[in-house]
C-alpha atoms as a PDB file:
ATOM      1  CA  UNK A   1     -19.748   7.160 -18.584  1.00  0.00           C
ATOM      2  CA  UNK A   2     -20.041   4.138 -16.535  1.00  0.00           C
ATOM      3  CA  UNK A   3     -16.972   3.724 -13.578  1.00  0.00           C
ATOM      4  CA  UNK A   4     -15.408   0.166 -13.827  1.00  0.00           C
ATOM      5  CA  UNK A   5     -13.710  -1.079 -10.800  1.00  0.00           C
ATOM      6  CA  UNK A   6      -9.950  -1.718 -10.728  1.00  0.00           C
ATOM      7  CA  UNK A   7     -10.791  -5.945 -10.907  1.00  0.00           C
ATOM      8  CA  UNK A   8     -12.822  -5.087 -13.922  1.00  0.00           C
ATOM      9  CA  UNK A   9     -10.390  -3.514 -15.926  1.00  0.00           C
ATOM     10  CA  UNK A  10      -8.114  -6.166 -16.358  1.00  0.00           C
ATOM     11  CA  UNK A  11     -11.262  -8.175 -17.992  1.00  0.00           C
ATOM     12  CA  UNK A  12     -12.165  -5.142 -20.236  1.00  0.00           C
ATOM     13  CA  UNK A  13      -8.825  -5.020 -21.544  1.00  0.00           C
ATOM     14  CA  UNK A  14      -8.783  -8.618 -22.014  1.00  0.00           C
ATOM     15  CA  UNK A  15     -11.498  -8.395 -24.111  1.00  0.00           C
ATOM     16  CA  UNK A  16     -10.747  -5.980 -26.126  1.00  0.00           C
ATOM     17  CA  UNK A  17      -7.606  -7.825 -27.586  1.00  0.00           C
ATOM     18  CA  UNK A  18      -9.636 -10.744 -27.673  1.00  0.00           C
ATOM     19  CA  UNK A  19     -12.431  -8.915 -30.017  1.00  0.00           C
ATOM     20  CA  UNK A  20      -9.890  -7.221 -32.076  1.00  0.00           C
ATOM     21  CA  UNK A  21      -8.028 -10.207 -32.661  1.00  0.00           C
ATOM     22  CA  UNK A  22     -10.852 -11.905 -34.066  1.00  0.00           C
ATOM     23  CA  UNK A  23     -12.229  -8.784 -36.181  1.00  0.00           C
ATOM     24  CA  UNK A  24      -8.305  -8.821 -37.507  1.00  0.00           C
ATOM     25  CA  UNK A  25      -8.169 -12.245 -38.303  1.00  0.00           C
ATOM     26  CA  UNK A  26     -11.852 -12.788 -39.947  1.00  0.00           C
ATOM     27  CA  UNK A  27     -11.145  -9.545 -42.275  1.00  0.00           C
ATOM     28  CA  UNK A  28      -8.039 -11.379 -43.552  1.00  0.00           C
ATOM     29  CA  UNK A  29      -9.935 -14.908 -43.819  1.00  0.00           C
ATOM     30  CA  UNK A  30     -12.918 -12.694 -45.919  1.00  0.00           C
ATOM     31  CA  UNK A  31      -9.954 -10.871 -47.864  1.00  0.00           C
ATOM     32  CA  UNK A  32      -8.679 -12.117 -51.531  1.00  0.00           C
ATOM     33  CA  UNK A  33      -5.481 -13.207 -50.900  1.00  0.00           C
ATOM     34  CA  UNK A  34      -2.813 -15.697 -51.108  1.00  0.00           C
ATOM     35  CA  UNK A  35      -2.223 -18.172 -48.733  1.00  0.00           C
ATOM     36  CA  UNK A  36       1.399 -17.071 -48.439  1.00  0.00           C
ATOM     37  CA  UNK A  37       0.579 -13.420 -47.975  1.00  0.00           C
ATOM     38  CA  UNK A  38      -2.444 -14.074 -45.852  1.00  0.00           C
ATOM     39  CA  UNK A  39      -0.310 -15.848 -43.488  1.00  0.00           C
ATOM     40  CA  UNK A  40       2.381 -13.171 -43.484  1.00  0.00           C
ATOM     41  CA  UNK A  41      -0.061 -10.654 -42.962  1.00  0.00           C
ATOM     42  CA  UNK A  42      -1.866 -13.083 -40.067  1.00  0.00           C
ATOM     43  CA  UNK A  43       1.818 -13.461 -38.178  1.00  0.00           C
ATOM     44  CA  UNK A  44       2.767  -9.587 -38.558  1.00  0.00           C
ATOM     45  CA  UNK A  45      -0.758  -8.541 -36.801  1.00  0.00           C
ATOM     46  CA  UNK A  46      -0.442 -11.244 -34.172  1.00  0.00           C
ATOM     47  CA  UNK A  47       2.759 -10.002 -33.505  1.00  0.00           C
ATOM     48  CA  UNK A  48       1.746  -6.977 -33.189  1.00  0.00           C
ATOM     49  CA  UNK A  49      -1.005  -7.820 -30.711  1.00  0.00           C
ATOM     50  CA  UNK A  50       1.067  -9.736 -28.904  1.00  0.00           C
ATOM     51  CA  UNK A  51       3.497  -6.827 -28.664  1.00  0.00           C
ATOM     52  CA  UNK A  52       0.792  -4.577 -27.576  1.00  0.00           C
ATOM     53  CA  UNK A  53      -0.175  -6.943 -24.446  1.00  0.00           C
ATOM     54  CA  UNK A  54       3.298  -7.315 -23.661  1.00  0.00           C
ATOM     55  CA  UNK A  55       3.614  -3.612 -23.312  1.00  0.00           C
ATOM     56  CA  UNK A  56       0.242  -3.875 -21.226  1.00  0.00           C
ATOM     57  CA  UNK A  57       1.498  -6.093 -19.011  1.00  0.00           C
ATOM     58  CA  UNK A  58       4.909  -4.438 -18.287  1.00  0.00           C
ATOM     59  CA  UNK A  59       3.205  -1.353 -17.603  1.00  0.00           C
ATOM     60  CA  UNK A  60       0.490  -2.620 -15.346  1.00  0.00           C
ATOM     61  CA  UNK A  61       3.496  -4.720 -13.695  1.00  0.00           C
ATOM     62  CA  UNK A  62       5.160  -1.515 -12.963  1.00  0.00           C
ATOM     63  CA  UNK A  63       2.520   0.164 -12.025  1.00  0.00           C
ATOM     64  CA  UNK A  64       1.185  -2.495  -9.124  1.00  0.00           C
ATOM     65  CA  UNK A  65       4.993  -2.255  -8.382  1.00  0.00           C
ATOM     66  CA  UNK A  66       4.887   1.282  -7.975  1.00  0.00           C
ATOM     67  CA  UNK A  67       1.772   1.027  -6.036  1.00  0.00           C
ATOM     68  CA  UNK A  68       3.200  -1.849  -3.752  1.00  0.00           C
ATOM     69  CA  UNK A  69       6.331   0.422  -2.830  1.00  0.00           C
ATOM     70  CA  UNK A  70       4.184   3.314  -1.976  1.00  0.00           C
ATOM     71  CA  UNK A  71       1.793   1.220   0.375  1.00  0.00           C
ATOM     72  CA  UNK A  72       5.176  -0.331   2.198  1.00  0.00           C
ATOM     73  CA  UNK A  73       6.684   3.747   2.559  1.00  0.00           C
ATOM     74  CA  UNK A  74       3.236   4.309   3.997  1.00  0.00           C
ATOM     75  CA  UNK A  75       3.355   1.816   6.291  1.00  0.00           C
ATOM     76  CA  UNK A  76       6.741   2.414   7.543  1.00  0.00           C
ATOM     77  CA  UNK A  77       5.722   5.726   8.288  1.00  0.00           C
ATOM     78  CA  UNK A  78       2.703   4.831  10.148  1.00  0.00           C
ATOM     79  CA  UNK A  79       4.686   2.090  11.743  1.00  0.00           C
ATOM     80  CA  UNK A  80       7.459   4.960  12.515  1.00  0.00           C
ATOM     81  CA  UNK A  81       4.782   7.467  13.781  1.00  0.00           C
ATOM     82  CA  UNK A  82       3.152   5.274  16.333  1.00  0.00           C
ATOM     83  CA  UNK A  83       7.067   3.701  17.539  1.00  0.00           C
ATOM     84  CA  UNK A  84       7.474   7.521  18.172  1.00  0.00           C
ATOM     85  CA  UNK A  85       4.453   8.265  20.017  1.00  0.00           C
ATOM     86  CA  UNK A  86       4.639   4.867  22.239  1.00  0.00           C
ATOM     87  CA  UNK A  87       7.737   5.889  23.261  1.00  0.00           C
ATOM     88  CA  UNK A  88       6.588   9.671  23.999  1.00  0.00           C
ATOM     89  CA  UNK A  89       3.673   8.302  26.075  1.00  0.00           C
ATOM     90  CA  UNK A  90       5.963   6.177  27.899  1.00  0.00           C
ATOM     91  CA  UNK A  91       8.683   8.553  28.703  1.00  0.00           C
ATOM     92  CA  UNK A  92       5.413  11.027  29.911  1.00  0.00           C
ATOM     93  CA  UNK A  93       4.304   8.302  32.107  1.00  0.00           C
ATOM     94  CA  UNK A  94       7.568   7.341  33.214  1.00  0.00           C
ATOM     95  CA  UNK A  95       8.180  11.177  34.214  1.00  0.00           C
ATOM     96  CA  UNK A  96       4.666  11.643  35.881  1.00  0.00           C
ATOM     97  CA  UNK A  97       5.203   8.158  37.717  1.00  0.00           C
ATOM     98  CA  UNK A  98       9.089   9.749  39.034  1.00  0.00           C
ATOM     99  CA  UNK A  99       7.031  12.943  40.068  1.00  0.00           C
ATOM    100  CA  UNK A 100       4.096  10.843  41.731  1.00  0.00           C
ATOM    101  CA  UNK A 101       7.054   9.247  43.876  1.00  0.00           C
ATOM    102  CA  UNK A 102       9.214  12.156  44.578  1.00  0.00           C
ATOM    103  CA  UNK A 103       5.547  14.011  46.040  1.00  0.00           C
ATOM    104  CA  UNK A 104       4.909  10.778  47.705  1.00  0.00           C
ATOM    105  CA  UNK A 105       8.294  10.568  49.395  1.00  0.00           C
ATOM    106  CA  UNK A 106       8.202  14.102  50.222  1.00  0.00           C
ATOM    107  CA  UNK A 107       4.327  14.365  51.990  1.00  0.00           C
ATOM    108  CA  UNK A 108       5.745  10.642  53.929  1.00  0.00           C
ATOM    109  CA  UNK A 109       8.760  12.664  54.906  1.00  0.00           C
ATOM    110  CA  UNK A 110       6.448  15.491  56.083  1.00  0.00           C
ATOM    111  CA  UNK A 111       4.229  13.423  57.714  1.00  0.00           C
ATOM    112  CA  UNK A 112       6.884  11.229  59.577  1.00  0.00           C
ATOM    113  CA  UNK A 113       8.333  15.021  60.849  1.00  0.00           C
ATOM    114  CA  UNK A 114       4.959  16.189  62.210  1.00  0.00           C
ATOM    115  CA  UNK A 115       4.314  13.028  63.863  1.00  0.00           C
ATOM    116  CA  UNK A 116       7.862  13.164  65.392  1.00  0.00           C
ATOM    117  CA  UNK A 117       7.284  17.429  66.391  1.00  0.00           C
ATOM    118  CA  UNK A 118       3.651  15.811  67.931  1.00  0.00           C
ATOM    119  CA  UNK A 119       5.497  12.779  70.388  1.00  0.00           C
ATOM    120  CA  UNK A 120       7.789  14.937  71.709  1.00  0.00           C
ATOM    121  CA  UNK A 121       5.261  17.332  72.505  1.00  0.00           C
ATOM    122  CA  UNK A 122       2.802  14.644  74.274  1.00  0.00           C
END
């Protein structure tokens, strides 16, 4: 069975109702009826058809609806996710840039000592 894109649907189903309106409405024109009942018979099936792409469009409404909310959860999560590891990376850079200074400090200390031990030993 041939796969129809999600853009082509929305034509397929459009002509569908299209081609079944007209095969309803040239079966009554062909049938031997009254005018009155023809007509009655015309407005009940249009109604009908109407009714039945109203309840197509509600449900593909709620359905892109349901698909919209989905997409924004997923992007809060992703948005979420990545706030969360920014701020990980950060505090692990922050941390490694407080230990980079406190060795820093500490080998300048050091050094400043041993040059002070080597002056008054000169």
């Amino acid at each position: 069975m041939a796969h129809t894109s999600d853009r082509q649907a929305p034509n397929t189903l459009g002509l569908i109702l299209v081609a079944a309106a007209a095969g309803a409405v040239a079966g009554m024109l062909f049938a031997p009826k009254r005018g009155t009942e023809m007509r009655e018979d015309l407005k009940g099936r249009v109604g009908d058809l109407k009714s039945k792409a109203q309840t197509k469009v509600d449900d593909t409404k709620t359905a892109v609806g349901e698909g919209a909310d989905a997409a924004r959860t997923k992007a809060h999560d992703v948005a979420d996710k990545a706030r969360s590891t920014v701020t990980k990376t950060a505090d692990s850079a922050k941390d490694n840039a407080d230990k980079l200074a406190d060795a820093t400090k500490e080998a300048s200390d050091q050094a400043a000592d041993e040059a002070k031990r080597r002056s008054k030993r000169a």
